[in-house]
Each structure stands twice: as structure tokens, then as C-alpha cells.
N, C-alpha and C. Protein backbone atom coordinates (compact mmCIF):
# COMPACT_ATOMS: atom_id res chain seq x y z
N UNK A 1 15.30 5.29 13.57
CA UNK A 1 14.26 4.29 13.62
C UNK A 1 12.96 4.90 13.09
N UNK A 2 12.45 4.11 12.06
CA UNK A 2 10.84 4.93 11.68
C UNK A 2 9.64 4.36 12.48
N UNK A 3 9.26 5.62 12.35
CA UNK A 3 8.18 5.40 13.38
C UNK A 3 6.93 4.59 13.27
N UNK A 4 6.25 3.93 14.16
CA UNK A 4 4.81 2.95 13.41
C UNK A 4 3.88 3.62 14.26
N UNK A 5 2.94 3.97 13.79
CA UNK A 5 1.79 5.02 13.85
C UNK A 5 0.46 3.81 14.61
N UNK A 6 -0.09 3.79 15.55
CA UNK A 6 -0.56 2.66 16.26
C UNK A 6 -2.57 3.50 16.42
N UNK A 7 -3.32 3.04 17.01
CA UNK A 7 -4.54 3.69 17.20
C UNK A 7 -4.50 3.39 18.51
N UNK A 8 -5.39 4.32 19.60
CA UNK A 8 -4.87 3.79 20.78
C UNK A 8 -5.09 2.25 21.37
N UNK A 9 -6.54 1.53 20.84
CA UNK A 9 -6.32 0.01 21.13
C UNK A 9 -5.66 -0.81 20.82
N UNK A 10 -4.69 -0.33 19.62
CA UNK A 10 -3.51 -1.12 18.51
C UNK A 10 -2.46 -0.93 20.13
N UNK A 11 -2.50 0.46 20.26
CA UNK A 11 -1.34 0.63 21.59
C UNK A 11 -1.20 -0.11 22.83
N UNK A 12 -2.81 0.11 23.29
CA UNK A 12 -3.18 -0.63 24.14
C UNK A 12 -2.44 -2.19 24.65
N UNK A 13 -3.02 -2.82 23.17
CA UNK A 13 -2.81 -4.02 23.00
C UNK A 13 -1.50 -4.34 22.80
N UNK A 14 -0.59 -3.94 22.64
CA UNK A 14 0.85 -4.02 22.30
C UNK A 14 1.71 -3.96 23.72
N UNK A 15 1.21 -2.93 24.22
CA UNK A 15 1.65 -2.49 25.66
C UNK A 15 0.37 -2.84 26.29
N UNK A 16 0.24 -3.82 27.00
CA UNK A 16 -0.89 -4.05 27.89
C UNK A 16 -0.59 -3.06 29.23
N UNK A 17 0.62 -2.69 29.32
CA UNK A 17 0.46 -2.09 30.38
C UNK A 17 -0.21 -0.59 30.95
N UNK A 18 -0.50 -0.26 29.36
CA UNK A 18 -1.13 1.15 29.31
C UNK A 18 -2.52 0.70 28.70
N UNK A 19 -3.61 0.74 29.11
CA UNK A 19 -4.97 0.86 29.19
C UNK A 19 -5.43 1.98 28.21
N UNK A 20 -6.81 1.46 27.43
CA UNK A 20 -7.29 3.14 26.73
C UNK A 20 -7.25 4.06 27.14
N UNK A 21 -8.37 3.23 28.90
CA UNK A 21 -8.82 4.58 29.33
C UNK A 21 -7.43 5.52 29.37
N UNK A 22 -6.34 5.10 29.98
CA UNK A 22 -5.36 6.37 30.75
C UNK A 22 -4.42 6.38 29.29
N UNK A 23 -4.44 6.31 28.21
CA UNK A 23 -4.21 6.63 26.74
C UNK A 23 -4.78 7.82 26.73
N UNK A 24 -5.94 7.51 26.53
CA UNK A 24 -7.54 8.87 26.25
C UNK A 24 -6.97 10.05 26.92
N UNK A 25 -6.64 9.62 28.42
CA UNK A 25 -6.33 10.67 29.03
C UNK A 25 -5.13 11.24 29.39
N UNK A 26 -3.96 10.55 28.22
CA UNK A 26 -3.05 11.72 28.10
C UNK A 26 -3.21 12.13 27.25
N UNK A 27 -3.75 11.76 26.02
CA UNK A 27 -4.03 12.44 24.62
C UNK A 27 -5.28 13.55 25.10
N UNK A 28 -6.00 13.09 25.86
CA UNK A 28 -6.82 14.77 26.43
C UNK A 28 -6.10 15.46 26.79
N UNK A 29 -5.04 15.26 27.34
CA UNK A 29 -4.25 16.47 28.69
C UNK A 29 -2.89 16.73 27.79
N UNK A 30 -2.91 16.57 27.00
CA UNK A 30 -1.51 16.17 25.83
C UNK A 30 -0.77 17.41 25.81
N UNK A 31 -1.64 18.87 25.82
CA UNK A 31 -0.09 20.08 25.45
C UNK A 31 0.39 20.32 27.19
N UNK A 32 -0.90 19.93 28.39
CA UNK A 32 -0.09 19.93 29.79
C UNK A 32 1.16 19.10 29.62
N UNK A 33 1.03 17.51 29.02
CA UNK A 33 1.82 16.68 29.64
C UNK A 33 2.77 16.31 28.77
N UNK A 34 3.13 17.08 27.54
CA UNK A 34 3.66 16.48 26.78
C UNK A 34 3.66 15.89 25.83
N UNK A 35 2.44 15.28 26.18
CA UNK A 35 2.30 13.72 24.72
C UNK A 35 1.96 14.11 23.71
N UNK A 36 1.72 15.50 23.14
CA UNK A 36 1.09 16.01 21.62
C UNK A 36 2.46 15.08 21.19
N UNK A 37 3.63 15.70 21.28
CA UNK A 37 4.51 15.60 20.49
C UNK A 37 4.39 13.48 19.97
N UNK A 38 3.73 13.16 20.69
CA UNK A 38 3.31 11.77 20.62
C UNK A 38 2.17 11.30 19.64
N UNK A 39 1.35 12.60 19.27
CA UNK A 39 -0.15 12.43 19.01
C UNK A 39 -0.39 12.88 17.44
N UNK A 40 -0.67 11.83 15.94
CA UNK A 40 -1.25 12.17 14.95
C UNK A 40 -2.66 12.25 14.83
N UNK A 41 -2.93 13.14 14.19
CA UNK A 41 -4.44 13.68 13.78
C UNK A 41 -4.62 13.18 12.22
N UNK A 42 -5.17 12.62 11.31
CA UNK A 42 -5.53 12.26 9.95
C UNK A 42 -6.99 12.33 10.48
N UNK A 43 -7.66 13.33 10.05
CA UNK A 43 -9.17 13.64 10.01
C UNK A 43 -9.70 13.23 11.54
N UNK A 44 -10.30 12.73 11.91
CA UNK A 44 -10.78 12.36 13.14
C UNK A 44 -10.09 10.65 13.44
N UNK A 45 -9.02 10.69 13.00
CA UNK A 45 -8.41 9.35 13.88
C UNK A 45 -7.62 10.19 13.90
N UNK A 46 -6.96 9.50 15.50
CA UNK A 46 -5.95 9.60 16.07
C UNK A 46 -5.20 8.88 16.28
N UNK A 47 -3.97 8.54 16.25
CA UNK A 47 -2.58 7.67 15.82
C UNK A 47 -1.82 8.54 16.67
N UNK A 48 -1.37 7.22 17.48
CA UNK A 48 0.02 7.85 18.21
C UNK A 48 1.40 7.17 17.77
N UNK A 49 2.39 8.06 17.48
CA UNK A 49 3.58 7.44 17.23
C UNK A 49 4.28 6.39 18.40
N UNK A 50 4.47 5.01 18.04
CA UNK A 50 5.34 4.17 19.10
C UNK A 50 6.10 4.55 19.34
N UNK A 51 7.20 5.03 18.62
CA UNK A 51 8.73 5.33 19.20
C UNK A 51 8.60 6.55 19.88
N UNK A 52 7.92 7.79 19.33
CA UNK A 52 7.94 9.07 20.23
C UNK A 52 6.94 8.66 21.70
N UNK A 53 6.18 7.74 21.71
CA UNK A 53 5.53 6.93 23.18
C UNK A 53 6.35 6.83 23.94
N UNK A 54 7.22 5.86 23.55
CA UNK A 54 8.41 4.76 24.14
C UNK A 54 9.48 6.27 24.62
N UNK A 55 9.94 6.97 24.00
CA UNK A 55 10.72 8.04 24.23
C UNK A 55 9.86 8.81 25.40
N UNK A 56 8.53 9.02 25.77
CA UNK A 56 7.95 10.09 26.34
C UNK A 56 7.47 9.16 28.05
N UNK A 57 7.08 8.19 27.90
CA UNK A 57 7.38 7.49 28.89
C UNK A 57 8.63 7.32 29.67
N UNK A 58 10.21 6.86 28.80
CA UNK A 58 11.50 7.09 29.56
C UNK A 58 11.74 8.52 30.10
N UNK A 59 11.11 9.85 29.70
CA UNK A 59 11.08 10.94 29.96
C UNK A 59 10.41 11.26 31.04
N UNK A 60 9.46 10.71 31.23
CA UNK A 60 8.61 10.69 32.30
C UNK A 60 8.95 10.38 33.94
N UNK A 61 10.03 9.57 33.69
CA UNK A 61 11.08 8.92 35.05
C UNK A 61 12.30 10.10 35.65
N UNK A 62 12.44 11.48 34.82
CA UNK A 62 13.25 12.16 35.23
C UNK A 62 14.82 11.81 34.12
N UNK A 63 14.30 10.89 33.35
CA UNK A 63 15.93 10.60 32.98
C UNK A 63 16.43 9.44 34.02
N UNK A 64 15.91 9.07 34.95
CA UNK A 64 16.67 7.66 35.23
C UNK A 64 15.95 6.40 35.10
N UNK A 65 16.98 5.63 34.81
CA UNK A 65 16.50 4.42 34.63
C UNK A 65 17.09 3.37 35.61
């Protein structure tokens, strides 16, 4: 699946269920928690990949669903 590269209010808004603010603040806390592997840099925007999101969230549950 290729990936679609989102900004975090593009994310936001797609997933209402995740908010900027607590976006902001996994992309601050990102090499503690994981989410770099979630997180593009192109000059000073930041773009997070949807599918590696969607993957890092189900990860987040331990593996169960």
C-alpha cells in the first residue's frame, strides 16, 4: 500500500479522533515513543505518513485487537 503523506491538521481532520495538540506531542516525544518512524521532515514541514500512523497506533495496543 503507498503511503499518503498528511500535515498534522490534514491528520487531524481525517482522524478526528486524534487532535493536533496530542499529534504535536508525539511528534515531540517521537524517538521515546516510536512515531519518528511515522514522521517526514521536507525543510520545516512536517508530514506524517498515514499508513505507518495507522500501523503505529495498532502497535500501541500490545498486538491485540
Amino acid at each position: 500500500m503507498q503511503s499518503e503523506y498528511l500535515t498534522v491538521r490534514q491528520l487531524s481532520q481525517k482522524h478526528p479522533a486524534f487532535p493536533e495538540g496530542g499529534l504535536r506531542w508525539f511528534i515531540f516525544n517521537e524517538h521515546q515513543n516510536g512515531f519518528a518512524k511515522c514522521v517526514r521532515r521536507v525543510g520545516r514541514k512536517v508530514l506524517i505518513s498515514e499508513v505507518d500512523f495507522l500501523e503505529w497506533i495498532d502497535s500501541q495496543n500490545g498486538g491485540q485487537k
